[in-house]
PDB file of N, CA and C in Angstrom:
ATOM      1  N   UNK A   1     -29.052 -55.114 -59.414  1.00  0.00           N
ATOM      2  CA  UNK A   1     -28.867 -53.964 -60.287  1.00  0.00           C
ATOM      3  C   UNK A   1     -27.727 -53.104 -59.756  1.00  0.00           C
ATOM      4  N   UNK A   2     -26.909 -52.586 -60.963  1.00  0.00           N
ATOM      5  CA  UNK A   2     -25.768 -51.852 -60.308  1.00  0.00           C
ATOM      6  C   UNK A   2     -25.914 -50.374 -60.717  1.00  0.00           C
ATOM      7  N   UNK A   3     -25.457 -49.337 -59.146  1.00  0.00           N
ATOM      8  CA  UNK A   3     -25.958 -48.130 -59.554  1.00  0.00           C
ATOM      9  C   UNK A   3     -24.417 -47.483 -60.101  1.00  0.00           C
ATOM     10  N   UNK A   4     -23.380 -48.074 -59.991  1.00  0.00           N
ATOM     11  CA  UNK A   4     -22.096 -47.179 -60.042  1.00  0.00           C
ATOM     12  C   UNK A   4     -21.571 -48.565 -60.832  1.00  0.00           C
ATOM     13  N   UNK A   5     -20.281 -48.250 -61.938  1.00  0.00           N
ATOM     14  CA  UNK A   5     -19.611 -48.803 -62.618  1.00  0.00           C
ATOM     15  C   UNK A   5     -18.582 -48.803 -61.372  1.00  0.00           C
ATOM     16  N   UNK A   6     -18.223 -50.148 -61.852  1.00  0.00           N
ATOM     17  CA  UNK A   6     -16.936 -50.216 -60.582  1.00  0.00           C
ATOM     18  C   UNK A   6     -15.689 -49.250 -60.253  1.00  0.00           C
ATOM     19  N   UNK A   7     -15.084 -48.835 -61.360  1.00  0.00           N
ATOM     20  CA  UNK A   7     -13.888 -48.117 -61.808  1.00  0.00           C
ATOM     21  C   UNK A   7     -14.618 -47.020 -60.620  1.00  0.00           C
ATOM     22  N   UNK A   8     -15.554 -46.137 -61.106  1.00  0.00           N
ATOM     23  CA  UNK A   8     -16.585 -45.180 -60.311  1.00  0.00           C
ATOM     24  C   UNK A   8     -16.374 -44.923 -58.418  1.00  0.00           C
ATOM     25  N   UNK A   9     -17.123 -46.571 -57.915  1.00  0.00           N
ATOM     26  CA  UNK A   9     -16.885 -47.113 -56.851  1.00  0.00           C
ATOM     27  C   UNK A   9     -15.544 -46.297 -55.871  1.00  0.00           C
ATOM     28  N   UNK A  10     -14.375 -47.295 -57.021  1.00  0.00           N
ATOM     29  CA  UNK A  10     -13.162 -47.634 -56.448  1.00  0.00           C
ATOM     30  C   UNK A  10     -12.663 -45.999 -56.644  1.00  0.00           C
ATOM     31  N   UNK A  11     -13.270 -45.373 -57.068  1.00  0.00           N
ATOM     32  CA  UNK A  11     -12.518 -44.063 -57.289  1.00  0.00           C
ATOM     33  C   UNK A  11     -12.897 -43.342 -55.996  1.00  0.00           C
ATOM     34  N   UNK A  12     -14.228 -42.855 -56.186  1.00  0.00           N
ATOM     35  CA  UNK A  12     -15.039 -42.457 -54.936  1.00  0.00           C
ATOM     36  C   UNK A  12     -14.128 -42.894 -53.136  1.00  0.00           C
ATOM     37  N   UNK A  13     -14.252 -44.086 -53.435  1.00  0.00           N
ATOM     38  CA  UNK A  13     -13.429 -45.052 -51.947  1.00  0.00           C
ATOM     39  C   UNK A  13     -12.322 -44.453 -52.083  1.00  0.00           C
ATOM     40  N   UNK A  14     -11.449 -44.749 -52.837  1.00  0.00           N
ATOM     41  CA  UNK A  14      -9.879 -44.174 -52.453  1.00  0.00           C
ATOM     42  C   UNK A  14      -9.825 -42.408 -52.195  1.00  0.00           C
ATOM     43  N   UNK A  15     -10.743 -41.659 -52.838  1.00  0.00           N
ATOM     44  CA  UNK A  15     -10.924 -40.008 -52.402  1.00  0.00           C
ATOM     45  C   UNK A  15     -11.486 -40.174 -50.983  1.00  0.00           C
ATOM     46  N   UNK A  16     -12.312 -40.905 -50.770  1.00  0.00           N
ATOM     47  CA  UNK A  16     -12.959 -40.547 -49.430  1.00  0.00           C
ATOM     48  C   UNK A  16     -11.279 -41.355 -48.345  1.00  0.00           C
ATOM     49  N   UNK A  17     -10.719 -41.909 -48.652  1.00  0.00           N
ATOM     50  CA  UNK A  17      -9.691 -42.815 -47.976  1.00  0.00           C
ATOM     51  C   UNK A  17      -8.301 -41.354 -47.622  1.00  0.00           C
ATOM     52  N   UNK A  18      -8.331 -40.711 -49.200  1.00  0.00           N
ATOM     53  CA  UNK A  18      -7.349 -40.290 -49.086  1.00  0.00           C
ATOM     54  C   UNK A  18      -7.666 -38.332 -48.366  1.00  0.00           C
ATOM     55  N   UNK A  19      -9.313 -38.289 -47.925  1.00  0.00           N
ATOM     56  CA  UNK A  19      -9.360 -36.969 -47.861  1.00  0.00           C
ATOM     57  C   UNK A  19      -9.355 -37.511 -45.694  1.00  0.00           C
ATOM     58  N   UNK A  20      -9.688 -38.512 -45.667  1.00  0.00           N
ATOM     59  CA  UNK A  20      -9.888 -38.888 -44.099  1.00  0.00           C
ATOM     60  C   UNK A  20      -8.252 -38.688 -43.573  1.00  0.00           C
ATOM     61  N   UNK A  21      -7.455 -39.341 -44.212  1.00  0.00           N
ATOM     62  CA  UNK A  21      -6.068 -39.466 -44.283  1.00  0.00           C
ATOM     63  C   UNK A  21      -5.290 -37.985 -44.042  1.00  0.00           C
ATOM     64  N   UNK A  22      -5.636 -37.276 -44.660  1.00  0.00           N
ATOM     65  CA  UNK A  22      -5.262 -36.038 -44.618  1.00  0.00           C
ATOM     66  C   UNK A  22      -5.609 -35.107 -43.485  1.00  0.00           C
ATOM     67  N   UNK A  23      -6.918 -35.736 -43.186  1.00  0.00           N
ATOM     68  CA  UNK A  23      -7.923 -34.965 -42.031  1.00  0.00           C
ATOM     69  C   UNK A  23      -6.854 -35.630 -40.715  1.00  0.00           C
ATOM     70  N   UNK A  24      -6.414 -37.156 -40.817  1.00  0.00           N
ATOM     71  CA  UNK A  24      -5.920 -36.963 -39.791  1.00  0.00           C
ATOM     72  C   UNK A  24      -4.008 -36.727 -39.468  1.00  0.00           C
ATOM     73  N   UNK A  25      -3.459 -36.574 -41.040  1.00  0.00           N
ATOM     74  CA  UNK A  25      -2.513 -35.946 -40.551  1.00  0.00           C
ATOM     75  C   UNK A  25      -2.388 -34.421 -40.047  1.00  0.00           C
ATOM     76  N   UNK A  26      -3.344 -33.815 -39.920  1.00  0.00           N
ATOM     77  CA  UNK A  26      -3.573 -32.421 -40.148  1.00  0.00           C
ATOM     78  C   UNK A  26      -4.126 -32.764 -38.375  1.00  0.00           C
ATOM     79  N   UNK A  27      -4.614 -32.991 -38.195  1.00  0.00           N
ATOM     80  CA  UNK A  27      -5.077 -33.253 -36.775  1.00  0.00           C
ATOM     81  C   UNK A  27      -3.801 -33.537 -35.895  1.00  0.00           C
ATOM     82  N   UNK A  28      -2.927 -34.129 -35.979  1.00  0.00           N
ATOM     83  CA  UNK A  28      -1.635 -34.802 -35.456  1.00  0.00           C
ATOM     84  C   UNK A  28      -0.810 -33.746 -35.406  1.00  0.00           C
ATOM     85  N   UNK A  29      -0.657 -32.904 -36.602  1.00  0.00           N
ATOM     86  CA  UNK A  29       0.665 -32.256 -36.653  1.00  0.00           C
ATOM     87  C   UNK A  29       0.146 -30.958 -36.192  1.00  0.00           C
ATOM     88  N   UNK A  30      -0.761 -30.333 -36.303  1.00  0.00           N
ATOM     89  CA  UNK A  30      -1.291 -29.406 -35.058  1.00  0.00           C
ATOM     90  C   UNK A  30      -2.019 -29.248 -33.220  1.00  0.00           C
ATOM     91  N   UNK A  31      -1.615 -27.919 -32.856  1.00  0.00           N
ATOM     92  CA  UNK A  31      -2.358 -28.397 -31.629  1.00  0.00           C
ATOM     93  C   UNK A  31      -3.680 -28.030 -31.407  1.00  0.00           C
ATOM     94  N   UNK A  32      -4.065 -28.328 -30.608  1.00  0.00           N
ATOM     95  CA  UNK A  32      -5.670 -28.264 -30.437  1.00  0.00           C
ATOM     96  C   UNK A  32      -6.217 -26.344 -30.991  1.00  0.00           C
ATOM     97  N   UNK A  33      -5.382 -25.759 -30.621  1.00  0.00           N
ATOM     98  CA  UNK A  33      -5.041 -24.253 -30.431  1.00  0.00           C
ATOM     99  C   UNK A  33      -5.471 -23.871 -31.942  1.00  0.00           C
ATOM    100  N   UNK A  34      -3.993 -24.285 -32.478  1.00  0.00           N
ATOM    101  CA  UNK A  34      -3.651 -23.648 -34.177  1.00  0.00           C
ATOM    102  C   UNK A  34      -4.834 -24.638 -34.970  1.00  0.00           C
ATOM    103  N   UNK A  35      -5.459 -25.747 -34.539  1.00  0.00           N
ATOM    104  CA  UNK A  35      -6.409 -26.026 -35.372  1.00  0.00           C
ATOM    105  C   UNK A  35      -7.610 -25.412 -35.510  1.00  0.00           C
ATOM    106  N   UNK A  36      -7.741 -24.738 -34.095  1.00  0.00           N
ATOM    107  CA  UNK A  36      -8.860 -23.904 -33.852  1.00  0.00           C
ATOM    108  C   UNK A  36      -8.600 -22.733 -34.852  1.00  0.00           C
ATOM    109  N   UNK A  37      -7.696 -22.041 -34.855  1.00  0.00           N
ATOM    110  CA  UNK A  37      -7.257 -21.180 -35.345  1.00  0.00           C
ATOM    111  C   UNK A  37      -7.163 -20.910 -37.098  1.00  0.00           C
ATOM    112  N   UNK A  38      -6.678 -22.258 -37.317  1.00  0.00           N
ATOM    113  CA  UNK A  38      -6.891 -22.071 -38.626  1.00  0.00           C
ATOM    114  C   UNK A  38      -8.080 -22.545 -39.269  1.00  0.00           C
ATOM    115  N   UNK A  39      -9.144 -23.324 -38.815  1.00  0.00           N
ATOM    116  CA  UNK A  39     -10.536 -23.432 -39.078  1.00  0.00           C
ATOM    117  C   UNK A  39     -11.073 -21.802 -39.111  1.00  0.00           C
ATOM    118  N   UNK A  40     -10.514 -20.865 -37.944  1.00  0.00           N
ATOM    119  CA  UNK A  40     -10.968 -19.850 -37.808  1.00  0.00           C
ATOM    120  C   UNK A  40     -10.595 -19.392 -38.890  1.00  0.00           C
ATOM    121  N   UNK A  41      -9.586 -18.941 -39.338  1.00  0.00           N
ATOM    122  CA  UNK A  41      -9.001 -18.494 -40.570  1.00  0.00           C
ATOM    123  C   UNK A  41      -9.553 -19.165 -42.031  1.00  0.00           C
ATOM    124  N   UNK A  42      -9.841 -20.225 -41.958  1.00  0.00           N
ATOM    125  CA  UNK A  42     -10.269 -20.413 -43.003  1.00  0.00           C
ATOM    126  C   UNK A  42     -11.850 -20.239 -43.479  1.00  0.00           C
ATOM    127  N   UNK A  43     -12.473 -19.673 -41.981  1.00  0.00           N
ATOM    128  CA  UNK A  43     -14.374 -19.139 -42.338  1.00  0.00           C
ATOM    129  C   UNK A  43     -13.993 -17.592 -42.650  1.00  0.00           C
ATOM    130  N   UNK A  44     -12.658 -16.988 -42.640  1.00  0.00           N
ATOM    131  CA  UNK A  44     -12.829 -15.920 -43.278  1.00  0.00           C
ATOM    132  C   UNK A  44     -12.100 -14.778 -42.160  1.00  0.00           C
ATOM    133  N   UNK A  45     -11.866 -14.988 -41.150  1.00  0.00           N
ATOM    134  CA  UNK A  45     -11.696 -14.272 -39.882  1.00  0.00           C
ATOM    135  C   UNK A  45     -10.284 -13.826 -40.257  1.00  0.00           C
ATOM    136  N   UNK A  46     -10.387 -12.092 -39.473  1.00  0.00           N
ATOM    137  CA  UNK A  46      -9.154 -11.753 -39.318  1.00  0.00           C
ATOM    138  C   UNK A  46      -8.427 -11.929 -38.318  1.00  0.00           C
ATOM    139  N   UNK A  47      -6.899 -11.910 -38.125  1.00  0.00           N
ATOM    140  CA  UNK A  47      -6.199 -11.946 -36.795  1.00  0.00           C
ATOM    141  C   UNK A  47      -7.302 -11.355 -35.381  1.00  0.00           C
ATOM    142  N   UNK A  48      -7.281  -9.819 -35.640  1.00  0.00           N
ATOM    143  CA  UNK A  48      -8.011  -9.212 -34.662  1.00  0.00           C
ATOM    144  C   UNK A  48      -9.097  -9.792 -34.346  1.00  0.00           C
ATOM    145  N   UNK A  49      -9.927 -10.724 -35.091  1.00  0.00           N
ATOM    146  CA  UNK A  49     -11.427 -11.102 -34.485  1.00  0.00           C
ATOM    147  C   UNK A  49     -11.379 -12.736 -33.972  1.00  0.00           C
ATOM    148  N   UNK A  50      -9.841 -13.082 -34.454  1.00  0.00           N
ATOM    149  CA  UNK A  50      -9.573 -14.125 -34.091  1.00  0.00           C
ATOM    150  C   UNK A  50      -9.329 -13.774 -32.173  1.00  0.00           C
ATOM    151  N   UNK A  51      -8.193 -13.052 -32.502  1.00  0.00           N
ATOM    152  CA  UNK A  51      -7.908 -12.760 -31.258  1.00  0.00           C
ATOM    153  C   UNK A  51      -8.871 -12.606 -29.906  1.00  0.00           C
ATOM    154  N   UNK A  52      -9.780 -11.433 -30.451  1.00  0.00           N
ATOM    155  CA  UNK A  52     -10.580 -11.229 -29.693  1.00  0.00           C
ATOM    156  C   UNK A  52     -12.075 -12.210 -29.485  1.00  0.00           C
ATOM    157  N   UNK A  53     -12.233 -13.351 -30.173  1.00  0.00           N
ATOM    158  CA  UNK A  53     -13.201 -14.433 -30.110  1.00  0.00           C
ATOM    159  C   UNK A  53     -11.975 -15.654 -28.934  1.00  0.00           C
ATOM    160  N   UNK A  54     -11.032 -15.257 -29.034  1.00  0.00           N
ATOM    161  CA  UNK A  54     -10.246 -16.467 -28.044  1.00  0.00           C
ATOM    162  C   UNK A  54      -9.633 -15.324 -26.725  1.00  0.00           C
ATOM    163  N   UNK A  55      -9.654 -14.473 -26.130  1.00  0.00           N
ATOM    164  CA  UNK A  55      -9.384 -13.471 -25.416  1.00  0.00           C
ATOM    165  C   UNK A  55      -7.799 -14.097 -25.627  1.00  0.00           C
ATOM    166  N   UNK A  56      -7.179 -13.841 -26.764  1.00  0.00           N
ATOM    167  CA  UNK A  56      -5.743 -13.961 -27.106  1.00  0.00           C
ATOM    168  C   UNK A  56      -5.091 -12.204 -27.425  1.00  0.00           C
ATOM    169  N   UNK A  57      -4.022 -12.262 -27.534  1.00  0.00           N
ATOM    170  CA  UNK A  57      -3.210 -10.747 -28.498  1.00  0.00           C
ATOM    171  C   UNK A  57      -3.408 -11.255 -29.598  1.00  0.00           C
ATOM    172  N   UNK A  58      -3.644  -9.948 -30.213  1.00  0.00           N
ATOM    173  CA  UNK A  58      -3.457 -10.343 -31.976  1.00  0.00           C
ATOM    174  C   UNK A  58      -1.959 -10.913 -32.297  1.00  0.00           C
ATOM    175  N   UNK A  59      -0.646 -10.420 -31.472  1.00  0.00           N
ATOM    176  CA  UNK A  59       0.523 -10.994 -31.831  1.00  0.00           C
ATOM    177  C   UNK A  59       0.578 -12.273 -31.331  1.00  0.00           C
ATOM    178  N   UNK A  60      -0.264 -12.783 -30.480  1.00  0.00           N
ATOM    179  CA  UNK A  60      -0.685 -14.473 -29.988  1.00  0.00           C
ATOM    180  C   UNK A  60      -0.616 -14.931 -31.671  1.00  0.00           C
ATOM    181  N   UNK A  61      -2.131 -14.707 -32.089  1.00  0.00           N
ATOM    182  CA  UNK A  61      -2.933 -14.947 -33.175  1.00  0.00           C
ATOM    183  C   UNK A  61      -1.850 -15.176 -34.373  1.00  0.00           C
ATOM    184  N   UNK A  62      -1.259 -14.270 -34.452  1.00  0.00           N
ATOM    185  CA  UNK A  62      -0.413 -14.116 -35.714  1.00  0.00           C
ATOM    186  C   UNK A  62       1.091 -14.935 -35.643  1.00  0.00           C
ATOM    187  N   UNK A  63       1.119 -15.018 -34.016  1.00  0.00           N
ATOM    188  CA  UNK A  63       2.225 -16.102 -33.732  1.00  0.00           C
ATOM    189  C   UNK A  63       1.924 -17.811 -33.959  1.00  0.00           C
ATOM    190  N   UNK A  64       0.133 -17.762 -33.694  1.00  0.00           N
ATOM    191  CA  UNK A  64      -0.355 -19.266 -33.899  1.00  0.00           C
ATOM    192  C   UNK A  64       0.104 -19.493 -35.745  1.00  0.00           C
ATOM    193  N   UNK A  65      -0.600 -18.870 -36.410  1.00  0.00           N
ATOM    194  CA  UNK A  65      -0.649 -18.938 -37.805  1.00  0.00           C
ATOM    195  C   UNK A  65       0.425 -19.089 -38.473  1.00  0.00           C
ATOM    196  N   UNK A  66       1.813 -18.312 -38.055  1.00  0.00           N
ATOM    197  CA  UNK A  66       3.141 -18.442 -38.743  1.00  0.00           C
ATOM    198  C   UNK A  66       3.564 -19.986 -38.074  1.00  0.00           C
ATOM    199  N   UNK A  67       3.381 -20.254 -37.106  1.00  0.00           N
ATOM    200  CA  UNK A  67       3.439 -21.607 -36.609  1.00  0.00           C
ATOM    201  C   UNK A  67       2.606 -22.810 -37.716  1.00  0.00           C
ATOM    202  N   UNK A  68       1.347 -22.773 -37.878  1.00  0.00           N
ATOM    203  CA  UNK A  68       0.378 -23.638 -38.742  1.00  0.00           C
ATOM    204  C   UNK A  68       0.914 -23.503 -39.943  1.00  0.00           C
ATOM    205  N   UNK A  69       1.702 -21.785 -40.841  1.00  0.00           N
ATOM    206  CA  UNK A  69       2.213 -22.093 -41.762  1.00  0.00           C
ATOM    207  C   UNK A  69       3.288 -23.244 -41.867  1.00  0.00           C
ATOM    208  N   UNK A  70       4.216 -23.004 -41.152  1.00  0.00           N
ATOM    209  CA  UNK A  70       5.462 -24.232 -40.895  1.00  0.00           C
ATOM    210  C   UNK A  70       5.180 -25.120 -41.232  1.00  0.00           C
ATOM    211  N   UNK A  71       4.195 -25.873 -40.169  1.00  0.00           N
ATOM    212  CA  UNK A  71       3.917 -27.067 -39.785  1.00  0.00           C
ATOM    213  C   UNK A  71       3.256 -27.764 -41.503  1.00  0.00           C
ATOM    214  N   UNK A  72       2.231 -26.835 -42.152  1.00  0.00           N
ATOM    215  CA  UNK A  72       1.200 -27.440 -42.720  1.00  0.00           C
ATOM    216  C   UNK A  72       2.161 -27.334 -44.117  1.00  0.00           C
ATOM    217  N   UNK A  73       3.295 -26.310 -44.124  1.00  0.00           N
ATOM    218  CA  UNK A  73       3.769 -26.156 -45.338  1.00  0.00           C
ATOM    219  C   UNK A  73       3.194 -25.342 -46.409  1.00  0.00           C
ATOM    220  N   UNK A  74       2.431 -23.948 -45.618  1.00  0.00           N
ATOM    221  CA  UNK A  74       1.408 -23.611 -46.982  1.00  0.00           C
ATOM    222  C   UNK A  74       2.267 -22.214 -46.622  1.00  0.00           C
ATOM    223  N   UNK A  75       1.639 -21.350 -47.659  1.00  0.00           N
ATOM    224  CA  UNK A  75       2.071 -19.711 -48.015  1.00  0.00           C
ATOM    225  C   UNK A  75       1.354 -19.051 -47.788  1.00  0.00           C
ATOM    226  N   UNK A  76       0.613 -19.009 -46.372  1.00  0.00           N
ATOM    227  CA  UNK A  76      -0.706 -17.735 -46.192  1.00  0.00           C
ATOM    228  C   UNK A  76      -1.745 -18.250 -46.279  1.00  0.00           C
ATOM    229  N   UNK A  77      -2.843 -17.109 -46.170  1.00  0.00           N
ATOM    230  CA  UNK A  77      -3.952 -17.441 -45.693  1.00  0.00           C
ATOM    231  C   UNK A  77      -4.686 -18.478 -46.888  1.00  0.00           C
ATOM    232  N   UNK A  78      -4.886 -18.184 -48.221  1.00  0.00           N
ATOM    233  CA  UNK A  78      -5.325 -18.694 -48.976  1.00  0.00           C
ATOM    234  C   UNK A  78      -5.094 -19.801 -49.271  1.00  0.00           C
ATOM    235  N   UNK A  79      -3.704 -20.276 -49.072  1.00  0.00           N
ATOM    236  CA  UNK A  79      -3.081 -21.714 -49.572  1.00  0.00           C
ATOM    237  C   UNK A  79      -3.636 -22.447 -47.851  1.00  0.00           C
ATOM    238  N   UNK A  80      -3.426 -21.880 -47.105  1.00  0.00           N
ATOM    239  CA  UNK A  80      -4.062 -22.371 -45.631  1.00  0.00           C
ATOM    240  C   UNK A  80      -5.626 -23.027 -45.885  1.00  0.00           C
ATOM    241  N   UNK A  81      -7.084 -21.969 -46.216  1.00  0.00           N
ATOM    242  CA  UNK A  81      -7.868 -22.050 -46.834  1.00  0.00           C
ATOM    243  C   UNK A  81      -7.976 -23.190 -47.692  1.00  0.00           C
ATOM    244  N   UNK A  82      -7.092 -23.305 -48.958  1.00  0.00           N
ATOM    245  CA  UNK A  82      -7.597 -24.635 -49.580  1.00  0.00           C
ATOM    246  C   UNK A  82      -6.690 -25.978 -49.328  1.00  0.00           C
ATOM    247  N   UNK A  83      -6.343 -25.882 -48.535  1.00  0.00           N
ATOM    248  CA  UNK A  83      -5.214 -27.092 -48.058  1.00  0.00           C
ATOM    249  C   UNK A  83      -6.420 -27.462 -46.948  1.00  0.00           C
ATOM    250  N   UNK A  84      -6.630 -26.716 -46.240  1.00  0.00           N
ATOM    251  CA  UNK A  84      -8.312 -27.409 -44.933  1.00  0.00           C
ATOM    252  C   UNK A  84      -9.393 -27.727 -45.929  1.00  0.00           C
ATOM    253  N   UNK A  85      -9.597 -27.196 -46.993  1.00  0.00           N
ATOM    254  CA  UNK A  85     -10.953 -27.422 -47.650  1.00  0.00           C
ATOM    255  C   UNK A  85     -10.207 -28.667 -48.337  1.00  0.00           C
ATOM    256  N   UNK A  86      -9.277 -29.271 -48.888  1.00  0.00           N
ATOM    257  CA  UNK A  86      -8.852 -30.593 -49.189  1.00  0.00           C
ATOM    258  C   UNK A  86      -8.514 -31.867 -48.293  1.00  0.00           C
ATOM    259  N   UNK A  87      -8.451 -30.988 -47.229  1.00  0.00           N
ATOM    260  CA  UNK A  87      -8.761 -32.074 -46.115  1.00  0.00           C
ATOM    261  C   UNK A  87     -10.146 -32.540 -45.162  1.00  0.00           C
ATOM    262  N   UNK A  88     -10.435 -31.708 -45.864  1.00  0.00           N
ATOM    263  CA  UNK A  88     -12.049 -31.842 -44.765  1.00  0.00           C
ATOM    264  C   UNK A  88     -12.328 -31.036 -44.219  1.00  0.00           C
ATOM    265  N   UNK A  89     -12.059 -30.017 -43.370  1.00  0.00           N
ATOM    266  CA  UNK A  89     -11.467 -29.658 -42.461  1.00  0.00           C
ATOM    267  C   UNK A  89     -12.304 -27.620 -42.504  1.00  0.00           C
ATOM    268  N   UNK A  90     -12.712 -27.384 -43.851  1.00  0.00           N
ATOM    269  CA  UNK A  90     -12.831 -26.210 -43.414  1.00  0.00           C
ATOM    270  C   UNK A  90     -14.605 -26.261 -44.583  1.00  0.00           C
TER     271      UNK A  90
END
């Protein structure tokens, strides 16, 4: 007995293929640091509580993030936010 039409299947597989994929270019092109950081950022956290949950400066904090912008190619916090939630990630 079949519980999924194939088309279904093959759809499902290639999203789960293409969200792992993402999880690990996103892993690669950051460092251990700014990933922390922007997970942090993306549960909602401000610079300052970032800062002060990593005994960093807030101009640390805000130096990690303009960095993760670069790298990840996004525009701020929000596009940061759903670019991790499309990768897995937040």
């Amino acid at each position: 007995r079949r519980w999924l039409e194939n088309g279904y299947a093959t759809h499902a597989v290639e999203k789960l293929l293409q969200r792992e994929a993402g999880t690990r270019d996103v892993a690669r092109s950051l460092t251990p640091r700014e990933l922390q950081i922007a997970q942090m950022t993306a549960k909602g956290m401000h610079n300052k509580a970032i800062a002060e949950k990593l005994s960093i400066t807030e101009g640390t904090a805000k130096l990690h993030l303009h960095h993760i912008y670069e790298k990840l190619k996004v525009d701020g916090r929000v596009a940061l936010m759903q670019y991790l939630q499309n990768c897995g990630l937040a």
